[in-house]
Protein backbone atom coordinates (compact mmCIF):
# COMPACT_ATOMS: atom_id res chain seq x y z
CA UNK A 1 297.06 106.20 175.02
CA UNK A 2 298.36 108.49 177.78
CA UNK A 3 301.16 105.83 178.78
CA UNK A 4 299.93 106.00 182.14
CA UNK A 5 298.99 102.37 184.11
CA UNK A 6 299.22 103.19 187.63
CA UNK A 7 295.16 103.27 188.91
CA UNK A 8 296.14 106.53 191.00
CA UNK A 9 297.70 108.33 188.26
CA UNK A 10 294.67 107.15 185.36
CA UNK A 11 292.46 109.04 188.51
CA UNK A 12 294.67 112.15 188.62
CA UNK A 13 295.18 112.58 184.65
CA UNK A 14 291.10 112.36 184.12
CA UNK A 15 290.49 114.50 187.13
CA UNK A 16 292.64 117.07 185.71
CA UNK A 17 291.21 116.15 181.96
CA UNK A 18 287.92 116.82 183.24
CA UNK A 19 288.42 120.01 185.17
CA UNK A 20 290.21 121.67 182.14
CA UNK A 21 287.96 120.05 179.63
CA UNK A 22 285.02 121.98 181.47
CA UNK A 23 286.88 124.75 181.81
CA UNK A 24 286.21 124.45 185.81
CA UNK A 25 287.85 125.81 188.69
CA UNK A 26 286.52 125.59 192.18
CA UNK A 27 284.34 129.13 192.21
CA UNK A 28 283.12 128.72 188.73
CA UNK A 29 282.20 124.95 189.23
CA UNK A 30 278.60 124.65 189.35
CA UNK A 31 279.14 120.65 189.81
CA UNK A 32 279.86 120.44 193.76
CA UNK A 33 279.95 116.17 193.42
CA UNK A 34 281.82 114.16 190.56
CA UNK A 35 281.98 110.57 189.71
CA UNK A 36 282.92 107.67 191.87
CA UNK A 37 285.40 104.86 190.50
CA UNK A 38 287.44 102.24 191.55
CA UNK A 39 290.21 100.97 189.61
CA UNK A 40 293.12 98.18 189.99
CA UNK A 41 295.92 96.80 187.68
CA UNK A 42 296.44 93.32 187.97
CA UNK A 43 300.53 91.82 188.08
CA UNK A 44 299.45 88.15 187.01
CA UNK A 45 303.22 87.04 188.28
CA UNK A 46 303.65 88.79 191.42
CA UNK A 47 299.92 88.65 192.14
CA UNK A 48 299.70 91.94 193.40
CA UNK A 49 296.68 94.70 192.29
CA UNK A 50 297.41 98.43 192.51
CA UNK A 51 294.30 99.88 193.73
CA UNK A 52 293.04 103.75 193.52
CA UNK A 53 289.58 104.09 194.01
CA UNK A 54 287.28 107.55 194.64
CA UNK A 55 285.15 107.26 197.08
CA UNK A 56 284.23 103.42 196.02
CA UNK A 57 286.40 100.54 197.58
CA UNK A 58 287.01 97.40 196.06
CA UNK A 59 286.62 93.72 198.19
CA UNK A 60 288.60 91.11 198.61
CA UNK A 61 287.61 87.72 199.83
CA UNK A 62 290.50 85.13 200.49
CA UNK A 63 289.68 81.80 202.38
CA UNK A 64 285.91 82.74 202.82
CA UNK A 65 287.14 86.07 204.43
CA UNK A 66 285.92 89.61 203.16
CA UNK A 67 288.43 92.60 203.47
CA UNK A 68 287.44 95.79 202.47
CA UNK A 69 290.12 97.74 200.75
CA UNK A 70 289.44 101.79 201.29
CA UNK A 71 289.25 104.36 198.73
CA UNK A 72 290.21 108.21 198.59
CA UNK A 73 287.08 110.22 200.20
CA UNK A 74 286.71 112.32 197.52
CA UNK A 75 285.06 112.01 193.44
CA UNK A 76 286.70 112.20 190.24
CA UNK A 77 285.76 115.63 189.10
CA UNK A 78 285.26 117.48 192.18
CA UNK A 79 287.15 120.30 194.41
CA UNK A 80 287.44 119.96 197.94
CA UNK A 81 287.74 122.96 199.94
CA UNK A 82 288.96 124.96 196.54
CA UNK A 83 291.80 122.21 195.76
CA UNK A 84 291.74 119.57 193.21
CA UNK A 85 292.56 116.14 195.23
CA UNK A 86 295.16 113.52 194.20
CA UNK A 87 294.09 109.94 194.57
CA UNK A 88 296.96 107.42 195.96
CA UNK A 89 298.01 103.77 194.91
CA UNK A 90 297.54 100.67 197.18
CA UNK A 91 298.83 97.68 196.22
CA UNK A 92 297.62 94.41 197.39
CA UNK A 93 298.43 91.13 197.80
CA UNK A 94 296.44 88.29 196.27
CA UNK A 95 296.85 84.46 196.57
CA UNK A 96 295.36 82.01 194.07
CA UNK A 97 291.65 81.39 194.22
CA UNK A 98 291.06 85.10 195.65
CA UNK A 99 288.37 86.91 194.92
CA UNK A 100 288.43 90.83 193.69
CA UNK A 101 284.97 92.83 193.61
CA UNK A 102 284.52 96.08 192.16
CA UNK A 103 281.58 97.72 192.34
CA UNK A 104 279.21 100.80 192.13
CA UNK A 105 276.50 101.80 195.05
CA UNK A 106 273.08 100.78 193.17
CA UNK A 107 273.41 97.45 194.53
CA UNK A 108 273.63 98.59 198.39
CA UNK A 109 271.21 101.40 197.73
CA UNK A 110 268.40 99.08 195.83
CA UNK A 111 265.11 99.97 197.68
CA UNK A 112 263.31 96.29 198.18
CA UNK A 113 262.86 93.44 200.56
CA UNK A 114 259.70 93.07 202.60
CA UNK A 115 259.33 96.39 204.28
CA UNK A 116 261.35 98.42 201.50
CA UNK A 117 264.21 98.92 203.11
CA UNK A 118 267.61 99.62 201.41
CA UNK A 119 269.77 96.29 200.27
CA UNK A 120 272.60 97.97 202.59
CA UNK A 121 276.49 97.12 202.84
CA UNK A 122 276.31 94.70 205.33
CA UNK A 123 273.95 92.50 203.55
CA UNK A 124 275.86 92.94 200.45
CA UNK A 125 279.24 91.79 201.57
CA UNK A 126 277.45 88.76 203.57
CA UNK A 127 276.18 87.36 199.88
CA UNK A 128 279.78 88.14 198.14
CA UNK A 129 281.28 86.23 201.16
CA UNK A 130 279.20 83.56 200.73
CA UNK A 131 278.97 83.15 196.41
CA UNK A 132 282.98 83.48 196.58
CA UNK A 133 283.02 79.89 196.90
CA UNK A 134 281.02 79.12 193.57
CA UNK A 135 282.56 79.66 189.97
CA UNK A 136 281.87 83.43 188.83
CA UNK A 137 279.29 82.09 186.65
CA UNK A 138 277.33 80.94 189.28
CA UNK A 139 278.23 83.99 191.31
CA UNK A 140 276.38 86.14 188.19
CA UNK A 141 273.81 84.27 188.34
CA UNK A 142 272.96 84.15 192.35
CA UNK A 143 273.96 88.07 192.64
CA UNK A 144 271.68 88.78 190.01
CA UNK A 145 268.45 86.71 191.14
CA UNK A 146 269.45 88.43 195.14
CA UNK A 147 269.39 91.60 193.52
CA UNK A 148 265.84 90.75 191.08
CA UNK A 149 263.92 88.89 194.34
CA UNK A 150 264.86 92.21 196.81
CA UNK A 151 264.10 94.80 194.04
CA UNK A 152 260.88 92.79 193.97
CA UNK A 153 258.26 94.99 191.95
CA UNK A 154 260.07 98.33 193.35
CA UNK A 155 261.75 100.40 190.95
CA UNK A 156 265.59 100.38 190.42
CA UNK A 157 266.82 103.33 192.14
CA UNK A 158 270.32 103.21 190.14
CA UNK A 159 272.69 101.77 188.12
CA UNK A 160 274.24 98.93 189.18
CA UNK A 161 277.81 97.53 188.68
CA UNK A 162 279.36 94.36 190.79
CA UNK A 163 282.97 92.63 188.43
CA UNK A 164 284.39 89.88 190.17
CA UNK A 165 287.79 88.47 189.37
CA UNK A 166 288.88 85.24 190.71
CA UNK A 167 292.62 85.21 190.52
CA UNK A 168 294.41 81.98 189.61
């Protein structure tokens, strides 16, 4: 719509959308946090992913390895110290049979387990490391029954969001 395709510049253009669209600057803002994204563009032929991401990284797991690409630490939709941020563009390189995660917190943050503990970060790149070598439909299904067997009969504490890509 907005001719835009570069992740960092979608970020910018609804950061900006939002803060005018609320009619928000930093002392009238009465929202101190905003919304956490991450977002790639894939080029199928050079198999490279532009990556901007706010405050949420994205993983990727080549040969049974997990690398952990970094976001911008700030949200879409917030000031920091009375400026509006501007997210930047990565761009990585893929191979075929890589794997790309995006995801949001809820599945790190998911109370459960035997003493109730939170899921945590470690723990969840550990499982993506180790279902990157099934088919994605098998890595739905094992993510999701990990995720149902530690929630266990706790509530969920948020949403939760995990794509995977395999890139071929």
């Amino acid at each position: 719509e907005k001719n835009l395709n570069n992740p960092a510049d979608i970020l910018n253009a609804v950061n900006l959308w939002l803060t005018d669209s609320l009619h928000q600057t930093y002392r009238e803002s009465s929202v101190k946090d905003g919304m956490d994204v991450a977002l790639i563009s894939i080029n199928k032929h050079t198999k490279e992913i532009l990556f901007a991401g706010a405050n949420n990284p994205i993983y990727v797991v080549s040969n049974n390895e997990l690398k952990q690409i970094k976001a911008d630490k700030f949200p879409v939709g917030a000031f920091v110290d009375e400026q509006m941020q501007h997210f930047s563009s990565q761009v990585v390189s893929v191979n075929s049979g890589d794997h790309i995660y995006l995801f949001s917190d809820g599945y790190a943050d998911q109370f459960g387990g035997p003493k109730g503990k939170k899921y945590k970060y470690a723990t969840f790149k550990k499982k993506l490391t180790e279902v990157s070598l099934l088919d994605l439909n098998e890595q739905r299904s094992k993510m999701k029954n990990e995720f149902i067997n530690w929630k266990g009969n706790l509530e969920q504490v948020d949403d939760v969001l995990l794509i995977g890509i395999k890139i071929i």
